[in-house]
N, C-alpha and C. Protein backbone atom coordinates (compact mmCIF):
# COMPACT_ATOMS: atom_id res chain seq x y z
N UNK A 1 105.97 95.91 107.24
CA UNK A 1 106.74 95.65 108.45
C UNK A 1 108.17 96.16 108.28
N UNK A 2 108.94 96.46 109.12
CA UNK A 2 110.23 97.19 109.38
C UNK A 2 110.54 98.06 108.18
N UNK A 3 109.81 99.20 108.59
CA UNK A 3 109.69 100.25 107.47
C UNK A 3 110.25 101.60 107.61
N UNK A 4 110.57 101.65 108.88
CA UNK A 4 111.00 103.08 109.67
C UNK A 4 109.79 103.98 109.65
N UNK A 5 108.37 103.71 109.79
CA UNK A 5 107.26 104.31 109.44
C UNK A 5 107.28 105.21 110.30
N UNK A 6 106.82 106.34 110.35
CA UNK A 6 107.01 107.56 111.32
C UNK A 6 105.04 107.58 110.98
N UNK A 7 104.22 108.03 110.07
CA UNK A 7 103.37 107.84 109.78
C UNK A 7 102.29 107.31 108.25
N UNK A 8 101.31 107.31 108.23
CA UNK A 8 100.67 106.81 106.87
C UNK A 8 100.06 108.43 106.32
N UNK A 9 99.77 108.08 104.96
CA UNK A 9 99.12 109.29 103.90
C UNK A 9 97.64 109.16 103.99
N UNK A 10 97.23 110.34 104.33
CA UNK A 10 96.04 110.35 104.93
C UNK A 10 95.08 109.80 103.16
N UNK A 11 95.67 109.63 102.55
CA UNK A 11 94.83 108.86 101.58
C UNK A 11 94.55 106.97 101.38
N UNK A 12 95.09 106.90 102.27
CA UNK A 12 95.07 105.62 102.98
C UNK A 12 93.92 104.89 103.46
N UNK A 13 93.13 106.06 103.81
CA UNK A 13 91.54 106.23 104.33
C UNK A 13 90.80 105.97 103.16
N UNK A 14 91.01 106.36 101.93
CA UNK A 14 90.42 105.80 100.79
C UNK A 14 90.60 104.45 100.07
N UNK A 15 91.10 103.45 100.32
CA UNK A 15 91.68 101.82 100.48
C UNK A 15 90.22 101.53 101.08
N UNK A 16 89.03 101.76 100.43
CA UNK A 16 87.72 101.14 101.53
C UNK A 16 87.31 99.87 101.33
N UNK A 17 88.19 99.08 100.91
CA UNK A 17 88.63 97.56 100.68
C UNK A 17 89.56 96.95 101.98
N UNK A 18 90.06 97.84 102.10
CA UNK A 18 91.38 97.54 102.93
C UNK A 18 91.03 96.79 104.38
N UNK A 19 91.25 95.65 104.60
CA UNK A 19 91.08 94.37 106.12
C UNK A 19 91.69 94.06 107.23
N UNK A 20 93.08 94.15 106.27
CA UNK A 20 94.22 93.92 107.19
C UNK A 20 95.64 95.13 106.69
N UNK A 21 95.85 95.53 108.22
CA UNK A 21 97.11 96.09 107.60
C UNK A 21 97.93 95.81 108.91
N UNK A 22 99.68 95.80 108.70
CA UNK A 22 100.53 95.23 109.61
C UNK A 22 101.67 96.09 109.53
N UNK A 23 101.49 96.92 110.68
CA UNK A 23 102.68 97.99 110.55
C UNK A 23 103.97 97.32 111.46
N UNK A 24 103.94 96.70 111.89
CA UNK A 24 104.98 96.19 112.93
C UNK A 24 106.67 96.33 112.78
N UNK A 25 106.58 96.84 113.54
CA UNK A 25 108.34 97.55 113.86
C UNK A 25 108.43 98.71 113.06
N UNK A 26 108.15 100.00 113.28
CA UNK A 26 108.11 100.69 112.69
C UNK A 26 108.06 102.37 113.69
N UNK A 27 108.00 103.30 113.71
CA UNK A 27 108.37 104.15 114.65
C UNK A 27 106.93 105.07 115.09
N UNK A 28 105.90 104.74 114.97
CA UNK A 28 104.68 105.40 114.89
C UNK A 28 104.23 105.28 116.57
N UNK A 29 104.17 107.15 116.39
CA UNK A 29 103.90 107.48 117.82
C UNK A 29 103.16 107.97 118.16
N UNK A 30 102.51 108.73 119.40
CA UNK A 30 101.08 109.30 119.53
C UNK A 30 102.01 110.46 118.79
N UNK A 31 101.29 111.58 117.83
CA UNK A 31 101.69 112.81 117.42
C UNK A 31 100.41 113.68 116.61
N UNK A 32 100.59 114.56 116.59
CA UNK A 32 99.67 115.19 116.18
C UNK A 32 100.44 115.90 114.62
N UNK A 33 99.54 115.77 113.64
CA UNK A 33 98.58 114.53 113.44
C UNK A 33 98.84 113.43 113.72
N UNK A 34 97.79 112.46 114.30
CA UNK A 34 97.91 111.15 114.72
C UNK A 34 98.62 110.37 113.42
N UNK A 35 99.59 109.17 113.50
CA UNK A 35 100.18 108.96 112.64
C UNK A 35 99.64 108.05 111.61
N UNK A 36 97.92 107.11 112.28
CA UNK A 36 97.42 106.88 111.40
C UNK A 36 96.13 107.60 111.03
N UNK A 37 95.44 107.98 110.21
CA UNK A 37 94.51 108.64 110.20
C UNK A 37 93.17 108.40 110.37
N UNK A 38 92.81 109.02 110.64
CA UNK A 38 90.92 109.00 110.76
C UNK A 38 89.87 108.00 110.04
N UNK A 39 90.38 108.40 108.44
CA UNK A 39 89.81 107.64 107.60
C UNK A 39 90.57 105.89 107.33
N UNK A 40 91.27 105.57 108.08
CA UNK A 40 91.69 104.15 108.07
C UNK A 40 91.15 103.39 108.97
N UNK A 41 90.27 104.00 109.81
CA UNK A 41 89.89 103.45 110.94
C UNK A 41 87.90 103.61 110.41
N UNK A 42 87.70 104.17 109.93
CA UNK A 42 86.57 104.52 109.57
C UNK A 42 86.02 104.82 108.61
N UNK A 43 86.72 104.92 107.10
CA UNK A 43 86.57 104.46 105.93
C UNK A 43 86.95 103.41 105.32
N UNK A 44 87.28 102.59 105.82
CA UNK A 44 87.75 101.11 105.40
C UNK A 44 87.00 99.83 106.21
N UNK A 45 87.21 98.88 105.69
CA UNK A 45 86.79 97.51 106.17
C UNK A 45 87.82 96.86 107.67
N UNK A 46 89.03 97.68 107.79
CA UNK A 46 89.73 97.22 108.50
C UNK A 46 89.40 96.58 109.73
N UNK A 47 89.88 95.41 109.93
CA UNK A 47 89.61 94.69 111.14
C UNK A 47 90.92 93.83 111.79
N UNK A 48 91.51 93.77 111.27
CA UNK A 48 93.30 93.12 111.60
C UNK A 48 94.14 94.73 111.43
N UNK A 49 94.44 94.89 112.69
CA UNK A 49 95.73 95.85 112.72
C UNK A 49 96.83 94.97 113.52
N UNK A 50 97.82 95.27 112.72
CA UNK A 50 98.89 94.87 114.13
C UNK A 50 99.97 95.92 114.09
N UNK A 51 99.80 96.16 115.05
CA UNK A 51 101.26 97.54 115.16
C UNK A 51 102.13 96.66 116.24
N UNK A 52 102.81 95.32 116.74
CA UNK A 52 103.55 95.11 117.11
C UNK A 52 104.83 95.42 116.89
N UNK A 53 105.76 96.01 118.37
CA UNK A 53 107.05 96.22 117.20
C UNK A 53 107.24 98.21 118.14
N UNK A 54 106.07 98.33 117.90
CA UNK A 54 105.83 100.20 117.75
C UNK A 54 105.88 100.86 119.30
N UNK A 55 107.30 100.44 119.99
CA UNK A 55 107.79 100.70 121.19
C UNK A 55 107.02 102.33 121.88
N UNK A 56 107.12 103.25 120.89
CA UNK A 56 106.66 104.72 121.14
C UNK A 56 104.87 104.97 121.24
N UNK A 57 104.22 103.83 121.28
CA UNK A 57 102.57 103.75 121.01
C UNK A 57 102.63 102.72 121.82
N UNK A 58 101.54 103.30 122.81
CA UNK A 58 101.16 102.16 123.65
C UNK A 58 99.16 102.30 123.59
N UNK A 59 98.46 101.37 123.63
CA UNK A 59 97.06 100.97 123.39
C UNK A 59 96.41 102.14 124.69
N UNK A 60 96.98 102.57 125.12
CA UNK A 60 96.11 103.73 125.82
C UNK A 60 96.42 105.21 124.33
N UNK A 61 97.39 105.45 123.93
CA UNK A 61 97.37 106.21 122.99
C UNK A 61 96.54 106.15 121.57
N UNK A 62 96.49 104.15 121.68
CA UNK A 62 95.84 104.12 120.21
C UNK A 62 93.79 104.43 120.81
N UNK A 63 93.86 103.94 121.57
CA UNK A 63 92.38 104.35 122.39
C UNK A 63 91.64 105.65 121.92
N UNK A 64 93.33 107.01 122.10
CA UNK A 64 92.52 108.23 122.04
C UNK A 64 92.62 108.97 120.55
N UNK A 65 92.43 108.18 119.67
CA UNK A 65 93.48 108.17 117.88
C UNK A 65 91.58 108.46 117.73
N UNK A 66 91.40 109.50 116.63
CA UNK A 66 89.95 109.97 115.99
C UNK A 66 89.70 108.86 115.30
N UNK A 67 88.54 107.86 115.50
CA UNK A 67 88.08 107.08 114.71
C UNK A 67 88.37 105.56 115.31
N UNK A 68 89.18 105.67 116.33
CA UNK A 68 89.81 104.33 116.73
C UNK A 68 88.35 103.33 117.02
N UNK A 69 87.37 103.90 117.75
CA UNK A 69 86.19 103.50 118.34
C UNK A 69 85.19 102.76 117.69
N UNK A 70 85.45 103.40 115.83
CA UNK A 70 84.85 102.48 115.07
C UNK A 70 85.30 101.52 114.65
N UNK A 71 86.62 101.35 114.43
CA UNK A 71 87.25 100.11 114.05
C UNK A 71 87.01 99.22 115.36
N UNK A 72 87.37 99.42 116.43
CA UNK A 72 86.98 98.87 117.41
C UNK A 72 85.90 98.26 117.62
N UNK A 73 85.02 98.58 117.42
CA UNK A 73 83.27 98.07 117.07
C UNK A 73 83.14 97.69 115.66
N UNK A 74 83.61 97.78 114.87
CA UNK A 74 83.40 97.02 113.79
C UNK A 74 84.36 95.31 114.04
N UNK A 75 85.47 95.62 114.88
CA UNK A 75 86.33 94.49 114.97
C UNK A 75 85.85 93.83 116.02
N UNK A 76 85.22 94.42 116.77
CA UNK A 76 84.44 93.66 117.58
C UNK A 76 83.18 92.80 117.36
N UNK A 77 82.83 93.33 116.77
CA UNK A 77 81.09 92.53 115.50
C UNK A 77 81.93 91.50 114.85
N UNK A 78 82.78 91.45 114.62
CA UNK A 78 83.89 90.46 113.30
C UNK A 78 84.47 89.30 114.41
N UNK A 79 84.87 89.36 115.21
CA UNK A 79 85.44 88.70 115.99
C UNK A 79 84.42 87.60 116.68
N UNK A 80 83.43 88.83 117.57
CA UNK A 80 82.67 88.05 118.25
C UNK A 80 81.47 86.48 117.27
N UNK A 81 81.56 87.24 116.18
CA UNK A 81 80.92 86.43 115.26
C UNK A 81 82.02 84.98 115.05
N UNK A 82 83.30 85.32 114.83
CA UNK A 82 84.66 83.61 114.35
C UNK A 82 83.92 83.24 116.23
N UNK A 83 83.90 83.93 117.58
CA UNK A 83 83.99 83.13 118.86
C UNK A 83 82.50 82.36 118.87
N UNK A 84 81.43 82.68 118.12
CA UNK A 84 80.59 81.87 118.35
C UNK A 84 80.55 81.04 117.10
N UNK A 85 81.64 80.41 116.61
CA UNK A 85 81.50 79.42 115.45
C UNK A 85 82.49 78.85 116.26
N UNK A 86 82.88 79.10 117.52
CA UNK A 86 83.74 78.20 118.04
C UNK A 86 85.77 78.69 117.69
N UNK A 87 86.01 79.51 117.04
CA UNK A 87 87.26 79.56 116.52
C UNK A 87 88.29 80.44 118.37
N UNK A 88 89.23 80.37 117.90
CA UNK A 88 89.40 81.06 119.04
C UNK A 88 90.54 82.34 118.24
N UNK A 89 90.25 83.55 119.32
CA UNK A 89 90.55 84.45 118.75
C UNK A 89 91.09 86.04 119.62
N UNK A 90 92.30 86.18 119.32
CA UNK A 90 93.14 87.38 120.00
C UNK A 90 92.37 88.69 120.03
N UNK A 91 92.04 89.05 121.16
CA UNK A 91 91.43 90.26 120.98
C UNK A 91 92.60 91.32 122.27
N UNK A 92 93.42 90.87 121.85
CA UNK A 92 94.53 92.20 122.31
C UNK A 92 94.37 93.38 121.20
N UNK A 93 94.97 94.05 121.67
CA UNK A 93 94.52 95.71 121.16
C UNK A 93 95.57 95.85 119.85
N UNK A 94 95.64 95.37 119.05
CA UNK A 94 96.74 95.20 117.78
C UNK A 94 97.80 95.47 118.18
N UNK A 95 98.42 94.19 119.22
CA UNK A 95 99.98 93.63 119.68
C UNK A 95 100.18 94.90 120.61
N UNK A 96 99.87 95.76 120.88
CA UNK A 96 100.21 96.81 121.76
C UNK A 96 100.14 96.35 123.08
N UNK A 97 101.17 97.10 123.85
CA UNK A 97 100.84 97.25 125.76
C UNK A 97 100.15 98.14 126.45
């Protein structure tokens, strides 16, 4: 968090442990290359993102990010599973507008 992050190292994608990550306040924008990569979204376990904070990215940009779709469906299988044990649970688009 408050990192001045412009973007991550596409070796980041190799963390295939990795659950949660929390970029919040940090400067990451739609850009080409996308500022997080492919393989973080789809070589990893990730299911908690929060990019709150990341004024220049808005959840229609993170939508069109390569790979976003699987984290998305994987975080969706994860989630929907805590709502039927009863928990309650944020499914905003990782703090984005």
């Amino acid at each position: 968090d408050k990192n001045a992050l412009v973007s991550l190292p596409i070796e980041m994608g190799r963390l295939t442990k990795l659950k949660a990550l929390s970029l919040k306040n940090n400067y990451l924008t739609k850009s080409n290359p996308q500022p997080i990569p492919a393989g973080v979204f789809t070589e990893t376990l990730l299911i908690d993102l929060n990019l709150h904070g990341n004024d220049r990215l808005t959840s229609t940009d993170l939508n069109e990010f390569e790979g976003f779709d699987v984290f998305l469906e994987r975080r969706k299988k994860k989630k929907d599973k805590s709502l039927h044990g009863g928990a309650m649970v944020d499914m905003s688009v990782c703090g984005l507008k």
